[in-house]
PDB file of N, CA and C in Angstrom:
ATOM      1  N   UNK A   1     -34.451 -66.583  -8.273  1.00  0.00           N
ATOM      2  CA  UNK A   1     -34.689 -67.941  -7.826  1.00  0.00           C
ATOM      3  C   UNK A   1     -34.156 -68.078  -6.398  1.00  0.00           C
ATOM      4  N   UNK A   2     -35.106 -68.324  -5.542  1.00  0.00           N
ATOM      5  CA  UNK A   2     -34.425 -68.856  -4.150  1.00  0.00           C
ATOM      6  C   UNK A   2     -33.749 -70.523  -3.702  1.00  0.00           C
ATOM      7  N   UNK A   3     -32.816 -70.017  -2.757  1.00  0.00           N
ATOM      8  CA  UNK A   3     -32.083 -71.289  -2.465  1.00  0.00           C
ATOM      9  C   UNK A   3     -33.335 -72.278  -2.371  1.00  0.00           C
ATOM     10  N   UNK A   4     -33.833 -72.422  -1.852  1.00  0.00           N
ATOM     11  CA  UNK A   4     -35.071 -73.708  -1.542  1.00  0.00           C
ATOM     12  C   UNK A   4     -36.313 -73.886  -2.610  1.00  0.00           C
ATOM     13  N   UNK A   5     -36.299 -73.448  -3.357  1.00  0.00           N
ATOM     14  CA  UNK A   5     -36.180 -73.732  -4.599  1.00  0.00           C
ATOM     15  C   UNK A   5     -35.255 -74.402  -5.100  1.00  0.00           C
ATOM     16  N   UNK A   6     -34.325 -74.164  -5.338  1.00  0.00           N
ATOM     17  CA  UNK A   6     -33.250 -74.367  -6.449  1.00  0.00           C
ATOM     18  C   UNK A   6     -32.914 -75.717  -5.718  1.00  0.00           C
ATOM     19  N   UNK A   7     -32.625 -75.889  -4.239  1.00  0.00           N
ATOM     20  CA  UNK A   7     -32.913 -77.306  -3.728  1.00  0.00           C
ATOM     21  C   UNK A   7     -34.145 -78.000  -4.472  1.00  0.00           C
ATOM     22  N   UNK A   8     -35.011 -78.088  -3.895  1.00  0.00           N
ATOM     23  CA  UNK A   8     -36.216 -78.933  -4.591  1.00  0.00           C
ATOM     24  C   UNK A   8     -36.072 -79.059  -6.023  1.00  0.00           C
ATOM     25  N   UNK A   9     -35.234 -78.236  -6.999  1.00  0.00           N
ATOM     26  CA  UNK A   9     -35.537 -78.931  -8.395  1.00  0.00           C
ATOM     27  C   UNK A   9     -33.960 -79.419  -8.571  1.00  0.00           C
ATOM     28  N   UNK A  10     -33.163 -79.267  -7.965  1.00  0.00           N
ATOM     29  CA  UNK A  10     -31.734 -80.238  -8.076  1.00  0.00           C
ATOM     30  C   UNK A  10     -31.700 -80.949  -7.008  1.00  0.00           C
ATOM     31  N   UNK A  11     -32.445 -82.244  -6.783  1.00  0.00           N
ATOM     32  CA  UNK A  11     -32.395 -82.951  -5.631  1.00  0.00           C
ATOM     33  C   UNK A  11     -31.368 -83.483  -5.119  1.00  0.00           C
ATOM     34  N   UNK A  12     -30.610 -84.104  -6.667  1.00  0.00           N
ATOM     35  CA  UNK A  12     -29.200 -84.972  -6.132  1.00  0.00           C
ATOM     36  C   UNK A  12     -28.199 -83.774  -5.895  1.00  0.00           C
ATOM     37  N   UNK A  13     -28.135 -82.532  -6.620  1.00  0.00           N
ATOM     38  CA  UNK A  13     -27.007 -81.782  -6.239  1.00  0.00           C
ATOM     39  C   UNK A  13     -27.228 -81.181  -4.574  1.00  0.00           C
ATOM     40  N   UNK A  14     -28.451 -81.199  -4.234  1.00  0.00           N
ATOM     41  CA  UNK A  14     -28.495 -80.943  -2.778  1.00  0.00           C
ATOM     42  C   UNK A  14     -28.228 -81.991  -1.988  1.00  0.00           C
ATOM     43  N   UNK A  15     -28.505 -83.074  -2.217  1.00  0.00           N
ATOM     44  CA  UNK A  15     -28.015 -84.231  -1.364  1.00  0.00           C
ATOM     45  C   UNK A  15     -26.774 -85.069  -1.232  1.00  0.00           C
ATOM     46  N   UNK A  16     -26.080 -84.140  -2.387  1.00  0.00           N
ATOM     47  CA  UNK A  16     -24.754 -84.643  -2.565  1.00  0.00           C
ATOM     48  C   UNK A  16     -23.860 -83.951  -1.785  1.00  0.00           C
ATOM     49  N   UNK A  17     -24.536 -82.136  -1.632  1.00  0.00           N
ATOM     50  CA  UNK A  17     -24.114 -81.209  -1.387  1.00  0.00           C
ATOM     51  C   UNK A  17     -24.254 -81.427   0.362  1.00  0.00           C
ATOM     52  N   UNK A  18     -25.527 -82.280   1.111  1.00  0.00           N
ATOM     53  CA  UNK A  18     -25.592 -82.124   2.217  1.00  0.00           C
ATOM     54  C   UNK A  18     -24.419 -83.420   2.650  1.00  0.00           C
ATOM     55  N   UNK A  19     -24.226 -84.378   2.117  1.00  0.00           N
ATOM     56  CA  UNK A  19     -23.529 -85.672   1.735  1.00  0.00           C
ATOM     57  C   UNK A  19     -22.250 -85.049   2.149  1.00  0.00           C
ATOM     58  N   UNK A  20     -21.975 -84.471   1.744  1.00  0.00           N
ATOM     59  CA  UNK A  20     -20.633 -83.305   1.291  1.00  0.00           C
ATOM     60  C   UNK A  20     -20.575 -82.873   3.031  1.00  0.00           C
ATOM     61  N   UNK A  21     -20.860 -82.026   2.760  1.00  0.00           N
ATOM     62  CA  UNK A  21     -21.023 -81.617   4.122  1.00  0.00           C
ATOM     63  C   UNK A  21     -20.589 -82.551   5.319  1.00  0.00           C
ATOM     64  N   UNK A  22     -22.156 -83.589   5.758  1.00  0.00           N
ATOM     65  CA  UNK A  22     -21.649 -84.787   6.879  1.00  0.00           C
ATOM     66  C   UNK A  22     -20.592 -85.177   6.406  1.00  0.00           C
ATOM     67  N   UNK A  23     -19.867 -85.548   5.337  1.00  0.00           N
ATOM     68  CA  UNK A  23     -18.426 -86.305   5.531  1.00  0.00           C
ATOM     69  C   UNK A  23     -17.089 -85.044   6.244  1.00  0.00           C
ATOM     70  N   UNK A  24     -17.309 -84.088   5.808  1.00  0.00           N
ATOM     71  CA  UNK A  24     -16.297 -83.045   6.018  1.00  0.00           C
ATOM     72  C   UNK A  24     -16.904 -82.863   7.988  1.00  0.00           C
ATOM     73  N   UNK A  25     -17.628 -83.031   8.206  1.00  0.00           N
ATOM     74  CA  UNK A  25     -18.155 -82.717   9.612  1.00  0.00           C
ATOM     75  C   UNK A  25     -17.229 -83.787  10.321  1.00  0.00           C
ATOM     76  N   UNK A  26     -17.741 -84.648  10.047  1.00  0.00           N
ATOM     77  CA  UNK A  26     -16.836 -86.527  10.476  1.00  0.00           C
ATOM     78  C   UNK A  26     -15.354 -86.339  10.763  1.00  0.00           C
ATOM     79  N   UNK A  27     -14.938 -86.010   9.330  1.00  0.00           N
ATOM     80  CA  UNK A  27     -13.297 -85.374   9.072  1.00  0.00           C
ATOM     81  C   UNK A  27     -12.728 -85.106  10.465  1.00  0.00           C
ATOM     82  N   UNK A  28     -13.643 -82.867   9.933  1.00  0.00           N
ATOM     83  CA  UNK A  28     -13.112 -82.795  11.153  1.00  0.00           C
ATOM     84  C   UNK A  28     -13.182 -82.744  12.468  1.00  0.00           C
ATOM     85  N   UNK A  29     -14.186 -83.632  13.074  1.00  0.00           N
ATOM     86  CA  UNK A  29     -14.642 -84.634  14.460  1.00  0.00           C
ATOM     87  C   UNK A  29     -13.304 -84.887  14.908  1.00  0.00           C
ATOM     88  N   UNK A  30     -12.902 -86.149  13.986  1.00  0.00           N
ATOM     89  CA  UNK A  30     -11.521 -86.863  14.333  1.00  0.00           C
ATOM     90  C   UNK A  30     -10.437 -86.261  14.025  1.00  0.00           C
ATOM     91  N   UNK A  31     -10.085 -85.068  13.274  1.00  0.00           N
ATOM     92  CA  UNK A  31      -9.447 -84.337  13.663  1.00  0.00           C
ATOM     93  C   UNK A  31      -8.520 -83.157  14.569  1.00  0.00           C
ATOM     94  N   UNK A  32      -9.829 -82.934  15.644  1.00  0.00           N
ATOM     95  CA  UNK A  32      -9.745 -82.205  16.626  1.00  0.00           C
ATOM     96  C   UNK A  32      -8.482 -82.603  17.453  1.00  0.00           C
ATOM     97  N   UNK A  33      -8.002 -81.610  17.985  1.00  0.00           N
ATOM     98  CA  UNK A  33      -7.349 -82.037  18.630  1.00  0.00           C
ATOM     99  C   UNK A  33      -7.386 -82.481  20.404  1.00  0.00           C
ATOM    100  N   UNK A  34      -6.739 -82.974  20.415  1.00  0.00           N
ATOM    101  CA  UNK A  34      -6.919 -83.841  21.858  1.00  0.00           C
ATOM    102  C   UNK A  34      -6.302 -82.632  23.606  1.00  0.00           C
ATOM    103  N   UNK A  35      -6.491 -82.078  23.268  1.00  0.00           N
ATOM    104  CA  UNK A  35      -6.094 -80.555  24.334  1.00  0.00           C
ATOM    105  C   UNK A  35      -6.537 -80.370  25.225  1.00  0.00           C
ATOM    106  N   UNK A  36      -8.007 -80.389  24.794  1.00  0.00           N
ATOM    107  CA  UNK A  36      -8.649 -79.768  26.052  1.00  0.00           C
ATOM    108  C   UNK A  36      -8.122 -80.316  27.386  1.00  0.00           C
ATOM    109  N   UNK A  37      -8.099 -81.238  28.019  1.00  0.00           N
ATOM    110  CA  UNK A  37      -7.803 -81.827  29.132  1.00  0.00           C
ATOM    111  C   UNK A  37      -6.251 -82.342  28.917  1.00  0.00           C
ATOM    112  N   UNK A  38      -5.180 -81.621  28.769  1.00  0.00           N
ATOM    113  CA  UNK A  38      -3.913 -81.768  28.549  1.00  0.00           C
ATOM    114  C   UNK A  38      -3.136 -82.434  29.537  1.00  0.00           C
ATOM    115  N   UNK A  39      -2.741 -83.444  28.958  1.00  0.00           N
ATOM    116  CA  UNK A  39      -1.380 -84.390  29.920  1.00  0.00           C
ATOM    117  C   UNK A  39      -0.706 -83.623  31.256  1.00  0.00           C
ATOM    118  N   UNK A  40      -0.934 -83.781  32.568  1.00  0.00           N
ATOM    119  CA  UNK A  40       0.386 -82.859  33.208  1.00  0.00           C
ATOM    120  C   UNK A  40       0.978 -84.103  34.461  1.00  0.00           C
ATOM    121  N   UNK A  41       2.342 -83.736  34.162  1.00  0.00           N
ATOM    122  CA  UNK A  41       2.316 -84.765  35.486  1.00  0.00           C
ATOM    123  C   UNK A  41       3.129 -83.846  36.630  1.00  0.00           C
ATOM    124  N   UNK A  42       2.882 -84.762  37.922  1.00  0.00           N
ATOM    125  CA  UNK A  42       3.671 -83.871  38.986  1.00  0.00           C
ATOM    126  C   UNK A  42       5.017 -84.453  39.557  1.00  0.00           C
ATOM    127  N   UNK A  43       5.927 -83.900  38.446  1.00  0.00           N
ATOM    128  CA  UNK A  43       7.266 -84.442  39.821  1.00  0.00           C
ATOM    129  C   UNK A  43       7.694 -84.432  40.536  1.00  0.00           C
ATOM    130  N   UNK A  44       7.857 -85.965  41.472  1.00  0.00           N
ATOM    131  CA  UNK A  44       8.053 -85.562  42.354  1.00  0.00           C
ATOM    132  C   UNK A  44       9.194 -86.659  42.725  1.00  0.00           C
ATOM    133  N   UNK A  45       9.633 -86.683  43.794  1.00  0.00           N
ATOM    134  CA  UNK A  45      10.672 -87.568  43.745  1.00  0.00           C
ATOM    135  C   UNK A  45      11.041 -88.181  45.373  1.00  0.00           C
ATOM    136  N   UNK A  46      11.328 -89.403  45.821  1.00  0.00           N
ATOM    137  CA  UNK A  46      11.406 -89.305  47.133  1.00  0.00           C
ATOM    138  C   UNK A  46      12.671 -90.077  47.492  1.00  0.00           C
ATOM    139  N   UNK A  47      13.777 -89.499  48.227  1.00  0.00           N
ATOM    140  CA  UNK A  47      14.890 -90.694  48.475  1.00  0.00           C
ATOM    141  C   UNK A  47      14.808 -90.914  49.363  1.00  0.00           C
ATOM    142  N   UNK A  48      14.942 -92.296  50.094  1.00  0.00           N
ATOM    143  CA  UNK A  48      15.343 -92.861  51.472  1.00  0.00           C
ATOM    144  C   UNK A  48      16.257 -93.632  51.359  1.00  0.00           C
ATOM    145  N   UNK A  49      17.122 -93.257  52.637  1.00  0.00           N
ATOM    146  CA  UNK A  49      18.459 -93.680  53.153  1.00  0.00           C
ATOM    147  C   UNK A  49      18.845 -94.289  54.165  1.00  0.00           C
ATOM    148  N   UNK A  50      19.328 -95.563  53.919  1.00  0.00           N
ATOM    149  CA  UNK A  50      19.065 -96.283  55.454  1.00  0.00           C
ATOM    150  C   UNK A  50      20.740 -96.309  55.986  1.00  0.00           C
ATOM    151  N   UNK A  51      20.992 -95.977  57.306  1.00  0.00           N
ATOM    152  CA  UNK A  51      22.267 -95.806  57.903  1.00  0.00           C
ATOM    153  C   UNK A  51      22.018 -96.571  59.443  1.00  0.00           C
ATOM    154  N   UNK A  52      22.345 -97.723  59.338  1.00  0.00           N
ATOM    155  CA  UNK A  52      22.223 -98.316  60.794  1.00  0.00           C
ATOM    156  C   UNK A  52      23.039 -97.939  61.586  1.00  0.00           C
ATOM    157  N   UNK A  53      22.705 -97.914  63.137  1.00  0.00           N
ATOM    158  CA  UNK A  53      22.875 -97.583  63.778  1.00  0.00           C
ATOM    159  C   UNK A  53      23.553 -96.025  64.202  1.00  0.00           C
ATOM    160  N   UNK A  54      23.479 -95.264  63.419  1.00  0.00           N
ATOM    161  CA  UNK A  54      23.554 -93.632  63.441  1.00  0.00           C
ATOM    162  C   UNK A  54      21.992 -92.771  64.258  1.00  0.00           C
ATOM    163  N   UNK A  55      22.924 -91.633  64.837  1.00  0.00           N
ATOM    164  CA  UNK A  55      21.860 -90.966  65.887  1.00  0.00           C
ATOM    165  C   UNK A  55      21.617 -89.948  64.664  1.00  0.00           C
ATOM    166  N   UNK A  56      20.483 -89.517  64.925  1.00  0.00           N
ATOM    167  CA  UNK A  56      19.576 -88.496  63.561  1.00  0.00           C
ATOM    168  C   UNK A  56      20.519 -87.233  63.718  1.00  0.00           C
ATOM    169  N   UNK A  57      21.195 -87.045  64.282  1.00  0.00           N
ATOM    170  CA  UNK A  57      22.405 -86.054  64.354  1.00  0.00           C
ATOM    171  C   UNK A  57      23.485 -86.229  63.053  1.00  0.00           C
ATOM    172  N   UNK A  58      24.151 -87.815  63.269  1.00  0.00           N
ATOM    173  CA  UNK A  58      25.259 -88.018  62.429  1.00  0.00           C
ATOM    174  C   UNK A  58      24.169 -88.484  61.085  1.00  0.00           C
ATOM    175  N   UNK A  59      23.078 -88.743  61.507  1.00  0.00           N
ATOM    176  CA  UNK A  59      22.083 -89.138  59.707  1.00  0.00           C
ATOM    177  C   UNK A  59      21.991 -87.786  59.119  1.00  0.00           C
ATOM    178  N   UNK A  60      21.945 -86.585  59.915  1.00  0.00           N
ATOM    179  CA  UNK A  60      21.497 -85.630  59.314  1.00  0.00           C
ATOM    180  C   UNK A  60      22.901 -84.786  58.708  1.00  0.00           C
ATOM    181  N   UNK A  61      23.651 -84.719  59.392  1.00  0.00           N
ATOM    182  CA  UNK A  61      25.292 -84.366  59.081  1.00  0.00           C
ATOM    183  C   UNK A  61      25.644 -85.156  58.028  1.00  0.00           C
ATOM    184  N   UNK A  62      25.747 -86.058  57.946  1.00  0.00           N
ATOM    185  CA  UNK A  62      26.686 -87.103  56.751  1.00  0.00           C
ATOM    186  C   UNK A  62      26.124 -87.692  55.580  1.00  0.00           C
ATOM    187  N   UNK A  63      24.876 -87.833  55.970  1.00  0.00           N
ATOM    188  CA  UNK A  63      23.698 -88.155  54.696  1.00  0.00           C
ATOM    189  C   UNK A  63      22.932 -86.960  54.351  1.00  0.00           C
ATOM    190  N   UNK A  64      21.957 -86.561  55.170  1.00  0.00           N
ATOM    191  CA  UNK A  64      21.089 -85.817  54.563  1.00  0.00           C
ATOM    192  C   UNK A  64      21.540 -84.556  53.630  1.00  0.00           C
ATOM    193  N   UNK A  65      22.402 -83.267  54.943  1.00  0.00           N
ATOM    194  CA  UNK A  65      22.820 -82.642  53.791  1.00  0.00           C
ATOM    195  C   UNK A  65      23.699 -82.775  52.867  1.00  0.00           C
ATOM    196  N   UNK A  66      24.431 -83.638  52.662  1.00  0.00           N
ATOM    197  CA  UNK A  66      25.338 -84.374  51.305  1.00  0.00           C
ATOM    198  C   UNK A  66      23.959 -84.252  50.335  1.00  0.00           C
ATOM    199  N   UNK A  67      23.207 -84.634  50.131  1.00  0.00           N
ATOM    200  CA  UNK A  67      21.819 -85.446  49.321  1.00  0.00           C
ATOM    201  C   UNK A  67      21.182 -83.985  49.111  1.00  0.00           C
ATOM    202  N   UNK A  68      20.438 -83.215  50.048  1.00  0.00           N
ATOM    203  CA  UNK A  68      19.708 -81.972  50.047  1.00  0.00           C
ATOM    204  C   UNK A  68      20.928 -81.235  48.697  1.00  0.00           C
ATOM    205  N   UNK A  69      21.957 -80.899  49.319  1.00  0.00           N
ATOM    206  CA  UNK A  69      23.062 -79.519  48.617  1.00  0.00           C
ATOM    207  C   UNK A  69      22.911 -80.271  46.989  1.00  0.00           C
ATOM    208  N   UNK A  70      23.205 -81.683  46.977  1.00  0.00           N
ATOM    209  CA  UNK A  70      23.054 -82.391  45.419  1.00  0.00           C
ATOM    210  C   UNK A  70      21.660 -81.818  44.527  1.00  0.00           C
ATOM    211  N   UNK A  71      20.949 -82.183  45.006  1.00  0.00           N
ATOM    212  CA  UNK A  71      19.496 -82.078  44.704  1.00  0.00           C
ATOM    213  C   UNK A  71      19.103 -80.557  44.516  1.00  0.00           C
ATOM    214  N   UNK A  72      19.567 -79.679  45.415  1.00  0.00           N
ATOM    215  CA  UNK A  72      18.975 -78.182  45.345  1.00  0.00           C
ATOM    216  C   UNK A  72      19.471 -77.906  43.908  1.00  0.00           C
ATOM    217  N   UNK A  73      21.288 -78.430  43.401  1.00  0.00           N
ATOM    218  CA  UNK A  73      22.128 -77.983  42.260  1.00  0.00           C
ATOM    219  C   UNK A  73      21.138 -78.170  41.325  1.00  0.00           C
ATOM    220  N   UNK A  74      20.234 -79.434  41.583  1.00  0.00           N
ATOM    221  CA  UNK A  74      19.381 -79.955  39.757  1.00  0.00           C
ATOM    222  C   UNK A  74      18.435 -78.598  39.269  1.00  0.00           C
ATOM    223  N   UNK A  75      18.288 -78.402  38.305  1.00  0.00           N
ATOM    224  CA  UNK A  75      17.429 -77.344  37.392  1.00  0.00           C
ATOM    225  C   UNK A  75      15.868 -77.607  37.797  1.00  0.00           C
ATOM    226  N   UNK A  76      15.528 -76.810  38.093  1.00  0.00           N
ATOM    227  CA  UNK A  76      13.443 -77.099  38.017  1.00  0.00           C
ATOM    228  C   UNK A  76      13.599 -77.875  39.135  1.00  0.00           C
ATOM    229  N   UNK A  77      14.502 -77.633  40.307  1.00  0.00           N
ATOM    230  CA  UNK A  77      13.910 -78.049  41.685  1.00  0.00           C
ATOM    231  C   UNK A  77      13.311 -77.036  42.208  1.00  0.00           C
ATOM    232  N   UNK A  78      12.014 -76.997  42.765  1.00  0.00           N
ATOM    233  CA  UNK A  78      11.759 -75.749  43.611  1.00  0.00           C
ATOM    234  C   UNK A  78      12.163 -75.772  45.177  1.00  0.00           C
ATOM    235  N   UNK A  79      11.610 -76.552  45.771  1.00  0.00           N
ATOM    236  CA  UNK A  79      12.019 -76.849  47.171  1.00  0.00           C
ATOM    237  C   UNK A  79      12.305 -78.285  47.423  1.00  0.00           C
ATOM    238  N   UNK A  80      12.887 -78.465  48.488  1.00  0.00           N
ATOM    239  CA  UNK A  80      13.649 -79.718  49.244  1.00  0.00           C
ATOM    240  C   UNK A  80      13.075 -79.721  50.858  1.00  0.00           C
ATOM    241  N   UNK A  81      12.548 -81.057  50.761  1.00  0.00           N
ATOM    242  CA  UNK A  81      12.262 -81.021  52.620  1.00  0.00           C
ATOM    243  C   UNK A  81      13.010 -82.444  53.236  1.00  0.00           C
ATOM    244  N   UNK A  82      13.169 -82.670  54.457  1.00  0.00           N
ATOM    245  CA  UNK A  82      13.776 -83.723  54.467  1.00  0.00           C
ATOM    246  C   UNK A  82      13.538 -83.911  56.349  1.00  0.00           C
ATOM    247  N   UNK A  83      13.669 -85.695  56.412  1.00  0.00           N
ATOM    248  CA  UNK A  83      13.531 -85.487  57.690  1.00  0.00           C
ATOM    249  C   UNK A  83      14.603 -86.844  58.115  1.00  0.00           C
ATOM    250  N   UNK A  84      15.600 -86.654  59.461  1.00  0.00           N
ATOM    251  CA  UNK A  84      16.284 -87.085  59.714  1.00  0.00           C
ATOM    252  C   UNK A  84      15.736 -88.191  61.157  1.00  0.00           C
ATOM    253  N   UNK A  85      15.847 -89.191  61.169  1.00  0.00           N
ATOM    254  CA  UNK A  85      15.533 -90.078  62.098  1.00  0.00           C
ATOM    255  C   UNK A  85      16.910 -91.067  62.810  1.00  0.00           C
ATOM    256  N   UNK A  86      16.633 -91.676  64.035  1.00  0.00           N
ATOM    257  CA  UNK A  86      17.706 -92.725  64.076  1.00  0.00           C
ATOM    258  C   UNK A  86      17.726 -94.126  62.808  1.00  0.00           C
ATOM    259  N   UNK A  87      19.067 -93.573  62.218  1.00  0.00           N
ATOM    260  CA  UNK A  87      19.444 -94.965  61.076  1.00  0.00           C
ATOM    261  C   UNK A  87      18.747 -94.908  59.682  1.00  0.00           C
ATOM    262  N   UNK A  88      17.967 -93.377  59.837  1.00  0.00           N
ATOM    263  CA  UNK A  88      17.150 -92.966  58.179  1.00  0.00           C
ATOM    264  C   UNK A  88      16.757 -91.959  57.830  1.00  0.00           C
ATOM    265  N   UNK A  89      16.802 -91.448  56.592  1.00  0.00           N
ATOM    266  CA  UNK A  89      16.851 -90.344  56.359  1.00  0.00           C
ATOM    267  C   UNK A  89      15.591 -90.227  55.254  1.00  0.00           C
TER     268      UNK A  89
END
């Protein structure tokens, strides 16, 4: 006896059977998981420092690298850039 046969004379067990099927398809639709295009973010971080009336000499001496040497210590820093101006850092 072939399958298509044996369909055509058990109609409801095939349609229960295809029934069967689309619900388990549905399932696992909404099951999938959500991956493909995965969450990433980029950290990043920016400080500014305001020091009135200081020449980018004493901003860069007394603020900046105080702040840079802190920051290099943190874990999962890769690099540090920084730029020193009159009265900001």
């Amino acid at each position: 006896m072939s399958l298509a046969k044996w369909s055509i004379e058990n109609k409801v067990i095939s349609w229960m059977f295809a029934l069967l099927l689309l619900l388990a398809g549905i399932v696992s639709y909404f099951g999938l998981g959500q991956l493909e295009d995965p969450e990433f973010t980029l950290k990043k971080a920016m400080v500014v420092t305001v020091y009135p009336g200081a020449s980018p000499q004493q901003v860069e001496e007394e603020v900046t690298f105080v702040i840079e040497n802190a920051i290099q210590q943190l874990p999962y820093v890769d690099y540090v850039t920084s730029i020193s101006s009159a009265g900001k850092s």
